[in-house]
N, C-alpha and C. Protein backbone atom coordinates (compact mmCIF):
# COMPACT_ATOMS: atom_id res chain seq x y z
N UNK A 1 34.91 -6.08 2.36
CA UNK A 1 33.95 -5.18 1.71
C UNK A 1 32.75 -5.97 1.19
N UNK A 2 31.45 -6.06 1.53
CA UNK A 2 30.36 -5.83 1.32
C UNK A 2 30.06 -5.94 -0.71
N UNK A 3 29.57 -7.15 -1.03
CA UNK A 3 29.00 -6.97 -2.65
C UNK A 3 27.82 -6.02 -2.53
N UNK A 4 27.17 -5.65 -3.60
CA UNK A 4 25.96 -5.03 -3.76
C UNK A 4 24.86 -6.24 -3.10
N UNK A 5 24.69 -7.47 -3.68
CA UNK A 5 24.08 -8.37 -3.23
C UNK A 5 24.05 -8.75 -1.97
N UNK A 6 25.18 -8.66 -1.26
CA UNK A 6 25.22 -8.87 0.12
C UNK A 6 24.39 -7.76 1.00
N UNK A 7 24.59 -6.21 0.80
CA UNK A 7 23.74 -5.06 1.25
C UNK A 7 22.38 -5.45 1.07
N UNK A 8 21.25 -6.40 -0.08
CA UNK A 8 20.08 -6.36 0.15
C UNK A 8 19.60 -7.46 0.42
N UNK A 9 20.49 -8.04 1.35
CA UNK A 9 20.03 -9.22 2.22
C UNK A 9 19.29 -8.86 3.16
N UNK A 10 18.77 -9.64 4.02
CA UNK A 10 17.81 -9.22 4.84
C UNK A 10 17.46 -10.52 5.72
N UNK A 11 17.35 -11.09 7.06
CA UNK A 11 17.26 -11.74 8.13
C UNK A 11 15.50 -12.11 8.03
N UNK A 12 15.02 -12.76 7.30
CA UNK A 12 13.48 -12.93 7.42
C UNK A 12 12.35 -12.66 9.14
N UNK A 13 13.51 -13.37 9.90
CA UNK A 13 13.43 -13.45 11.43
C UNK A 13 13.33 -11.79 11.76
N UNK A 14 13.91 -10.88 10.70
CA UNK A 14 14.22 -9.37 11.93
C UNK A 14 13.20 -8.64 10.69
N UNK A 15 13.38 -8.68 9.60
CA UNK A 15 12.33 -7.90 8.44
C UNK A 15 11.36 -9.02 7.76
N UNK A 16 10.35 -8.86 7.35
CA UNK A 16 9.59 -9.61 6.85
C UNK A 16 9.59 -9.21 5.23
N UNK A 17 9.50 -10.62 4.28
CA UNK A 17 9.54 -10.46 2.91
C UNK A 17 8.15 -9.81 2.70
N UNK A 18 7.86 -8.79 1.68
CA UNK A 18 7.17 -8.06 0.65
C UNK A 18 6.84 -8.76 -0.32
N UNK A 19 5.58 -9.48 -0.92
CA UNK A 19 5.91 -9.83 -2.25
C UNK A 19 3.95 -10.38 -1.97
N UNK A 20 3.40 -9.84 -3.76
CA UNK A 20 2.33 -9.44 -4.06
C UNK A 20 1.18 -9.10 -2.65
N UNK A 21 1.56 -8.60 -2.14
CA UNK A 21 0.35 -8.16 -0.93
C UNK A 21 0.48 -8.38 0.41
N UNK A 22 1.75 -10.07 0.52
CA UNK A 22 1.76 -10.38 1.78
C UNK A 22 2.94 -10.26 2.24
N UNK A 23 3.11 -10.26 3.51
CA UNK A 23 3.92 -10.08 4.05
C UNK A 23 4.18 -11.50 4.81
N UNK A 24 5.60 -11.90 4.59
CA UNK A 24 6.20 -13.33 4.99
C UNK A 24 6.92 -13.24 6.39
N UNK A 25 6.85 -13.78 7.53
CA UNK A 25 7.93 -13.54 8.40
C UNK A 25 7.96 -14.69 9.15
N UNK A 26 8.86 -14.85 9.79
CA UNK A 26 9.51 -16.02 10.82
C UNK A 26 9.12 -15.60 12.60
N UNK A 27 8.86 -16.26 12.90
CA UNK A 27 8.58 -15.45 14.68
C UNK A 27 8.53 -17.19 15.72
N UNK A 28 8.93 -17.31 17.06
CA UNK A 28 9.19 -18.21 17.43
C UNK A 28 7.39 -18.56 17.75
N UNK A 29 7.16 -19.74 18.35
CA UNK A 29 5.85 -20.62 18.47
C UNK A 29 5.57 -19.63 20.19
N UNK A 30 4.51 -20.03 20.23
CA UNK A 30 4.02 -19.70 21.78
C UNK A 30 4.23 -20.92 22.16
N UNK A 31 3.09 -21.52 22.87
CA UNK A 31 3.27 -22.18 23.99
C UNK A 31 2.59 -23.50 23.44
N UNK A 32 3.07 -24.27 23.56
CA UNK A 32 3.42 -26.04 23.25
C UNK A 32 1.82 -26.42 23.76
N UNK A 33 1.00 -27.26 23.29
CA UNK A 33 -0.13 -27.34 23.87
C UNK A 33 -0.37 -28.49 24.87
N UNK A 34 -0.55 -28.06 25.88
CA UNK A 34 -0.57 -29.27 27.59
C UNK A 34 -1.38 -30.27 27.22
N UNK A 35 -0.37 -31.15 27.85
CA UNK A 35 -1.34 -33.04 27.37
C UNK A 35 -2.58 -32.60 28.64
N UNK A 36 -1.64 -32.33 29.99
CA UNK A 36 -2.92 -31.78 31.25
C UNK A 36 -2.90 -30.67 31.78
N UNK A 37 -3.99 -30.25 32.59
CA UNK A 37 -3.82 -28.82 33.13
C UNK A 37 -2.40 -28.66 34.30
N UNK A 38 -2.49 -29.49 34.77
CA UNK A 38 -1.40 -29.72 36.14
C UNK A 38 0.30 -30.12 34.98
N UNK A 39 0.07 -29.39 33.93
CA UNK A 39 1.45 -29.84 32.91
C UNK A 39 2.25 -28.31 33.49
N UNK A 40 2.99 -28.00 33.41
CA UNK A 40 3.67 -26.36 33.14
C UNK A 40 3.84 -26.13 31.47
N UNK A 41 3.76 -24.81 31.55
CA UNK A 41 3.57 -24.73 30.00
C UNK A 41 5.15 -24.61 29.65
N UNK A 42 5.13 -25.06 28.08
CA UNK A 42 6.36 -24.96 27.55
C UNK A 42 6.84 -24.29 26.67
N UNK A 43 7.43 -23.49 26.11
CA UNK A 43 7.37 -22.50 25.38
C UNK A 43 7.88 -23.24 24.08
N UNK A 44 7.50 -23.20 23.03
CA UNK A 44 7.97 -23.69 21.31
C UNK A 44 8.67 -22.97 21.25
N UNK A 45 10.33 -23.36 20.90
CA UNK A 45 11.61 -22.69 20.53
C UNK A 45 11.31 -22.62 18.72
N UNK A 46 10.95 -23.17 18.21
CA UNK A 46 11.09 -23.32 17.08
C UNK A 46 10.33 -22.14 16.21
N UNK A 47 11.01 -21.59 14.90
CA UNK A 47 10.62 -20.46 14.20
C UNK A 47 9.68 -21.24 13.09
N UNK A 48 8.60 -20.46 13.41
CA UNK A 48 7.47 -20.71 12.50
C UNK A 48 6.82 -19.84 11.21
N UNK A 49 6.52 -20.18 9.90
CA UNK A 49 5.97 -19.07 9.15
C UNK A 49 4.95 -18.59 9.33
N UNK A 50 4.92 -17.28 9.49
CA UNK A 50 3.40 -16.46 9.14
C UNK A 50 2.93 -15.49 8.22
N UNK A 51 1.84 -15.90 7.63
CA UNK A 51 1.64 -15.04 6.33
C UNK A 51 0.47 -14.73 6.46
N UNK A 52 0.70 -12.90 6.40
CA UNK A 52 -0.46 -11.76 6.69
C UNK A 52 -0.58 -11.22 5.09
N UNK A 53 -1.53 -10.35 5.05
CA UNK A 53 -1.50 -8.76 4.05
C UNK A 53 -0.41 -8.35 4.85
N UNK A 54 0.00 -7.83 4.14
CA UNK A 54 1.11 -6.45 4.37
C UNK A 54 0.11 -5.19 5.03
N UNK A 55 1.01 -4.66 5.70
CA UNK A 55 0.40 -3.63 6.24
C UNK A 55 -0.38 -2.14 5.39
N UNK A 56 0.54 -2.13 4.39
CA UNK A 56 0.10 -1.20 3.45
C UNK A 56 -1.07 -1.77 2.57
N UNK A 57 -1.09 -2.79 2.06
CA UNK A 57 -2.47 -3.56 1.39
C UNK A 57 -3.98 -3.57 2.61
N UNK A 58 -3.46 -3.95 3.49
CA UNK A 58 -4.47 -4.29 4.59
C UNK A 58 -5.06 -2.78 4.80
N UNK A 59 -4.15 -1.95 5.04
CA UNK A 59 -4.80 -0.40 5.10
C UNK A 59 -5.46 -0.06 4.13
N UNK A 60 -5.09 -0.04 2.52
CA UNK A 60 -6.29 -0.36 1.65
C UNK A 60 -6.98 -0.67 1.17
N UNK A 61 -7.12 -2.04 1.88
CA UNK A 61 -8.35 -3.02 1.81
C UNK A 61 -9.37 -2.39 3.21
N UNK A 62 -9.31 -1.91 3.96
CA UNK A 62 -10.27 -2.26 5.06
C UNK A 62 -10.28 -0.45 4.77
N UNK A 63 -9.63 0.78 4.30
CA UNK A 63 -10.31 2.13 3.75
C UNK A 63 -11.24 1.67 2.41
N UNK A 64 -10.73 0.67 1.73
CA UNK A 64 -12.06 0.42 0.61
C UNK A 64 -13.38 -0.33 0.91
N UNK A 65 -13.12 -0.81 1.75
CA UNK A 65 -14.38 -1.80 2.21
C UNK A 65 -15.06 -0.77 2.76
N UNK A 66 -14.47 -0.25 4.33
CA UNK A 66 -15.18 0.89 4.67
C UNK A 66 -15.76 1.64 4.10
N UNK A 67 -15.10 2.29 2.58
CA UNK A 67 -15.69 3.54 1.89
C UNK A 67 -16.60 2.90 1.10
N UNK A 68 -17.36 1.39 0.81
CA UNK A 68 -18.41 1.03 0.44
C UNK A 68 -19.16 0.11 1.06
N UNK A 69 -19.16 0.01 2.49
CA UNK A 69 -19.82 -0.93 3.03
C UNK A 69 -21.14 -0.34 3.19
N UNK A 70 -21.42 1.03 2.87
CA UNK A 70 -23.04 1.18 3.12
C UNK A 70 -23.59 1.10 1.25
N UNK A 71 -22.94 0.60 0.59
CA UNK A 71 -23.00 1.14 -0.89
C UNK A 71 -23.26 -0.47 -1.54
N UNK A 72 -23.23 -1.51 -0.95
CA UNK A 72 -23.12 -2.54 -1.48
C UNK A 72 -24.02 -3.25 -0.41
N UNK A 73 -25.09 -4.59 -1.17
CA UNK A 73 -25.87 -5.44 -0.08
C UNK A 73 -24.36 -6.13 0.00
N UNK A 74 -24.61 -7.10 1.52
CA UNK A 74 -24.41 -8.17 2.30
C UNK A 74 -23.68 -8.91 1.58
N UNK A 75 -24.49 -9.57 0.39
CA UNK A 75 -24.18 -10.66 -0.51
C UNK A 75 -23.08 -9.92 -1.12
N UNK A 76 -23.29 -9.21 -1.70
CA UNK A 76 -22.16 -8.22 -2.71
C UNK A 76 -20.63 -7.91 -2.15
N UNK A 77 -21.00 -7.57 -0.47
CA UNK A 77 -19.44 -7.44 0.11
C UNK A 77 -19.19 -8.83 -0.01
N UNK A 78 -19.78 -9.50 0.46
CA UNK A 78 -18.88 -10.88 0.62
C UNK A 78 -18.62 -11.45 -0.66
N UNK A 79 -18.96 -11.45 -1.85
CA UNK A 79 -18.55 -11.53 -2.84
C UNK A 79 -17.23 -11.39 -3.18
N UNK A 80 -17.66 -9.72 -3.23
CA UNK A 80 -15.83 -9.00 -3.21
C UNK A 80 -14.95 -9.55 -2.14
N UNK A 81 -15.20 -9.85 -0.99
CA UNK A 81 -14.06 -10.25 -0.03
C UNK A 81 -13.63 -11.47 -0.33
N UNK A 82 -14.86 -12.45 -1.48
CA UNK A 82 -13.79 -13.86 -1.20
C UNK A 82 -13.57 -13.75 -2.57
N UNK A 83 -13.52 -12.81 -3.55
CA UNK A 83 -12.90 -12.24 -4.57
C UNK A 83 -11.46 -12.14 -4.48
N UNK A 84 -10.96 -11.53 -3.10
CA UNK A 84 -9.89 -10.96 -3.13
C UNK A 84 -8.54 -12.10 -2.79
N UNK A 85 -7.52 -11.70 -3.94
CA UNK A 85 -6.96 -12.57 -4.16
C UNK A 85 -5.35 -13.32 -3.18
N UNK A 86 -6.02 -13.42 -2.13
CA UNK A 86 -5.01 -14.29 -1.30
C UNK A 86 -5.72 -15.36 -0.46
N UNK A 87 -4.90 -16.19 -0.13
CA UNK A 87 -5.09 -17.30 0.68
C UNK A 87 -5.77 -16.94 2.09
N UNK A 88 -6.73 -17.62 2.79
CA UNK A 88 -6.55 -16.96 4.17
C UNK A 88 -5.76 -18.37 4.90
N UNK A 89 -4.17 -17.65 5.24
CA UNK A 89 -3.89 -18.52 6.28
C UNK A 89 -4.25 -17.52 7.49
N UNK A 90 -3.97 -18.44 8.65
CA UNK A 90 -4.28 -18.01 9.73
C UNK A 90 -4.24 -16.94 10.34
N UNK A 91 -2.93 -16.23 10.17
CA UNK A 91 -3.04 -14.49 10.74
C UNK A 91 -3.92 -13.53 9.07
N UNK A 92 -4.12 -13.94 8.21
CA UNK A 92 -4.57 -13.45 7.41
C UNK A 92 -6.12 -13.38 7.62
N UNK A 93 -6.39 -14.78 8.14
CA UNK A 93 -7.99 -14.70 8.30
C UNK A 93 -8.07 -13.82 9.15
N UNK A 94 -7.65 -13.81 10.38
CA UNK A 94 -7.78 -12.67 12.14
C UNK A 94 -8.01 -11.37 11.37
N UNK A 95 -7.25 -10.88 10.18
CA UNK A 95 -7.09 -9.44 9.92
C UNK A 95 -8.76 -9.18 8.68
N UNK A 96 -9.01 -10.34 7.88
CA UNK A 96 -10.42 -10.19 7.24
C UNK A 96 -10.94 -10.04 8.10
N UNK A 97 -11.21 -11.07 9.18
CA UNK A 97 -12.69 -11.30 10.47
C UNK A 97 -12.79 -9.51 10.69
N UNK A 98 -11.26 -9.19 10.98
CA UNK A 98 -11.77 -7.81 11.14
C UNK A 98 -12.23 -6.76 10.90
N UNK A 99 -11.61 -6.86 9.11
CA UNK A 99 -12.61 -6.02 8.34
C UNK A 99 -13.82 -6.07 8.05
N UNK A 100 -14.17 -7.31 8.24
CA UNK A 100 -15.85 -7.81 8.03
C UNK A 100 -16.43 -7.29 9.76
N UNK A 101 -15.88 -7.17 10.57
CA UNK A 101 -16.51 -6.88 11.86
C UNK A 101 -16.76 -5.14 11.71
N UNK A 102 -15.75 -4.61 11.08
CA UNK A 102 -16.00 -3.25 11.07
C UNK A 102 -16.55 -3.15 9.81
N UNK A 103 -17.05 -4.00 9.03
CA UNK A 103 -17.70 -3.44 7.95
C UNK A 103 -19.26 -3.36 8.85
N UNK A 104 -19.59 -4.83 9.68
CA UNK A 104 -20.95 -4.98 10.36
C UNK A 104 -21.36 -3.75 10.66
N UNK A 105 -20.07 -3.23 11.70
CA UNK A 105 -20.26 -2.29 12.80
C UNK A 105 -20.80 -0.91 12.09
N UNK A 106 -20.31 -0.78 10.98
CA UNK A 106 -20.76 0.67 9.93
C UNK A 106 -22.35 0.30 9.34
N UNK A 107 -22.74 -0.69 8.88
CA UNK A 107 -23.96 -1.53 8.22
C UNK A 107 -24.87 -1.24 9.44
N UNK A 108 -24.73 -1.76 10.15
CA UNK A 108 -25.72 -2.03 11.67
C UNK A 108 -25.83 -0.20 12.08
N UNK A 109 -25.24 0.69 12.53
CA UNK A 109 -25.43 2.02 12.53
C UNK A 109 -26.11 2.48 11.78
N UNK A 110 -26.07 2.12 10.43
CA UNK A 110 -27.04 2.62 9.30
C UNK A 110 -28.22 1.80 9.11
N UNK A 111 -28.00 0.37 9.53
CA UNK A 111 -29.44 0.03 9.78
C UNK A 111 -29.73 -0.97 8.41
N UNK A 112 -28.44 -1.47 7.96
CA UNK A 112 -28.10 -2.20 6.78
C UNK A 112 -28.14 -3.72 7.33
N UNK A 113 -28.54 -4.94 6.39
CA UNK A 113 -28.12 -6.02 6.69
C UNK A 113 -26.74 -6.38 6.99
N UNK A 114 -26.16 -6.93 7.89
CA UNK A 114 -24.59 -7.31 8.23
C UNK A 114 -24.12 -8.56 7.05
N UNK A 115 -23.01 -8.37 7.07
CA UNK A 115 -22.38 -9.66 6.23
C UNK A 115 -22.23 -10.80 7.03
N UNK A 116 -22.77 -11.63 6.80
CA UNK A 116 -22.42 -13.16 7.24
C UNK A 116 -21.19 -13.62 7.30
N UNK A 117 -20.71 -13.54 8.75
CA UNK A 117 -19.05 -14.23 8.70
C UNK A 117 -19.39 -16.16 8.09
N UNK A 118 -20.30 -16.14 7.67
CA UNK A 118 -20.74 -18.21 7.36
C UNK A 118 -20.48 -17.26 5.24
N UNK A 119 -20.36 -16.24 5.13
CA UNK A 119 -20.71 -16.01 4.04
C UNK A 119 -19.43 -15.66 3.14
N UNK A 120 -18.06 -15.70 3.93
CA UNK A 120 -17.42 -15.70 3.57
C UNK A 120 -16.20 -16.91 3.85
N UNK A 121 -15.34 -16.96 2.76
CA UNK A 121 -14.10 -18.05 2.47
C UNK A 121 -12.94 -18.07 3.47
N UNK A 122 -13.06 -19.02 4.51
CA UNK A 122 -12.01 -18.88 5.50
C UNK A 122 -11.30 -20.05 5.50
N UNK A 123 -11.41 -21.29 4.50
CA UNK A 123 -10.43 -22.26 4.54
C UNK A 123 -10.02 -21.75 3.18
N UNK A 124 -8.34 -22.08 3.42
CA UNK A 124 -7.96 -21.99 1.92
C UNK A 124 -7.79 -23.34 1.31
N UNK A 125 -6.86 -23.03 0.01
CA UNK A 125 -6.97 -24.05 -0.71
C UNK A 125 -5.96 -24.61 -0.88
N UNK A 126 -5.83 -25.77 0.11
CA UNK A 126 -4.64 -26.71 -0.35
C UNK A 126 -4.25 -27.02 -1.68
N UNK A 127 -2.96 -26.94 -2.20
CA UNK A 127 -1.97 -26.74 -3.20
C UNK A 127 -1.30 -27.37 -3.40
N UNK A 128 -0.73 -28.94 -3.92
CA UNK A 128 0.28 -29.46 -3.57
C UNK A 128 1.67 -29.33 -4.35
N UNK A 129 2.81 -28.62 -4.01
CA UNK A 129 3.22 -28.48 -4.79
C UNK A 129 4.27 -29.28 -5.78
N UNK A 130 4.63 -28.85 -6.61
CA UNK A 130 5.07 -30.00 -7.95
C UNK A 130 4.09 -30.74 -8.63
N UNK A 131 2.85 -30.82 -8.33
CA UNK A 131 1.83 -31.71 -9.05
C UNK A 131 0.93 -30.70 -9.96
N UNK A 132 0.54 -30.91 -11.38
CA UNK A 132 -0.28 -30.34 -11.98
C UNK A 132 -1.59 -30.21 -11.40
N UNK A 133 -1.92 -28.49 -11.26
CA UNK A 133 -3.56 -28.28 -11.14
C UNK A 133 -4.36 -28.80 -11.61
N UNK A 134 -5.34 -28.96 -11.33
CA UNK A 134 -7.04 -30.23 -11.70
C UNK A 134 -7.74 -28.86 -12.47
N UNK A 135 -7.86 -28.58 -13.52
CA UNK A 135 -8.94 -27.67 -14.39
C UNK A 135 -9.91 -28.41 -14.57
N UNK A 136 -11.45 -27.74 -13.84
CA UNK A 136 -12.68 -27.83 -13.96
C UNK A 136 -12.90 -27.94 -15.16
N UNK A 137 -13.34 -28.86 -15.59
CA UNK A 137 -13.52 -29.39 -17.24
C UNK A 137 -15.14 -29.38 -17.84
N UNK A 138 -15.99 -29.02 -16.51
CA UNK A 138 -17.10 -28.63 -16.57
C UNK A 138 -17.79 -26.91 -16.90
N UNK A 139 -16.73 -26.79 -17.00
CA UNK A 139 -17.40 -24.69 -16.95
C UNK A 139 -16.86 -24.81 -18.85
């Protein structure tokens, strides 16, 4: 018989963790990168992390952007976007680029300046962990 604790386990590999906005999951590598073209490709067995928005955050991030991208200059969206409080790792950035592409795409119809993809925060910020944060001692 099954504890209570045991029922809300969960396989990271088959459900992805929930927790403040993103969504955590495990998924195997693509393809191994060829020393030459004449290599055959190799497929990466190994399970790798990826960390997105969650699907439900991402849907209300890119209905809020939308519902003010003609309401705000250029400078101002991108403000708010590198406002917003997560890291961009890698599948996280793919899903901004996109809200900033469909923010363009609404801006440019109306005849608005576009947001500068140079205008927004796409490296994050290395963290190391166990070591005390560096506080700007200048502000």
């Amino acid at each position: 018989m099954k504890s209570a604790e045991q029922s809300q386990l969960r396989d990271i590999r088959e459900a992805p963790i929930q927790i403040e906005g993103y969504s955590i999951y495990l998924k195997r590598g693509d393809f191994k990168k060829k020393s030459s073209k004449a290599e055959a490709p190799v497929r990466d067995e190994k399970f790798h992390a990826r960390v997105l928005i969650s699907r439900e955050r991402y849907t209300e991030l890119r209905a809020y952007f939308l519902s003010i991208a003609c309401h705000r200059t250029a400078d101002r969206l991108a403000m708010e976007i590198n406002a917003l409080p997560f890291e961009p790792y890698k599948p996280f950035w793919r899903q901004l680029r996109k809200i900033v592409r469909l923010i363009n795409k609404k801006r440019k119809a109306a005849g608005f300046d576009q947001v500068l993809m140079e205008s927004v925060r796409w490296r994050r910020n290395i963290v190391k962990a166990f070591e005390p944060l560096e506080v700007d001692q200048t502000a």
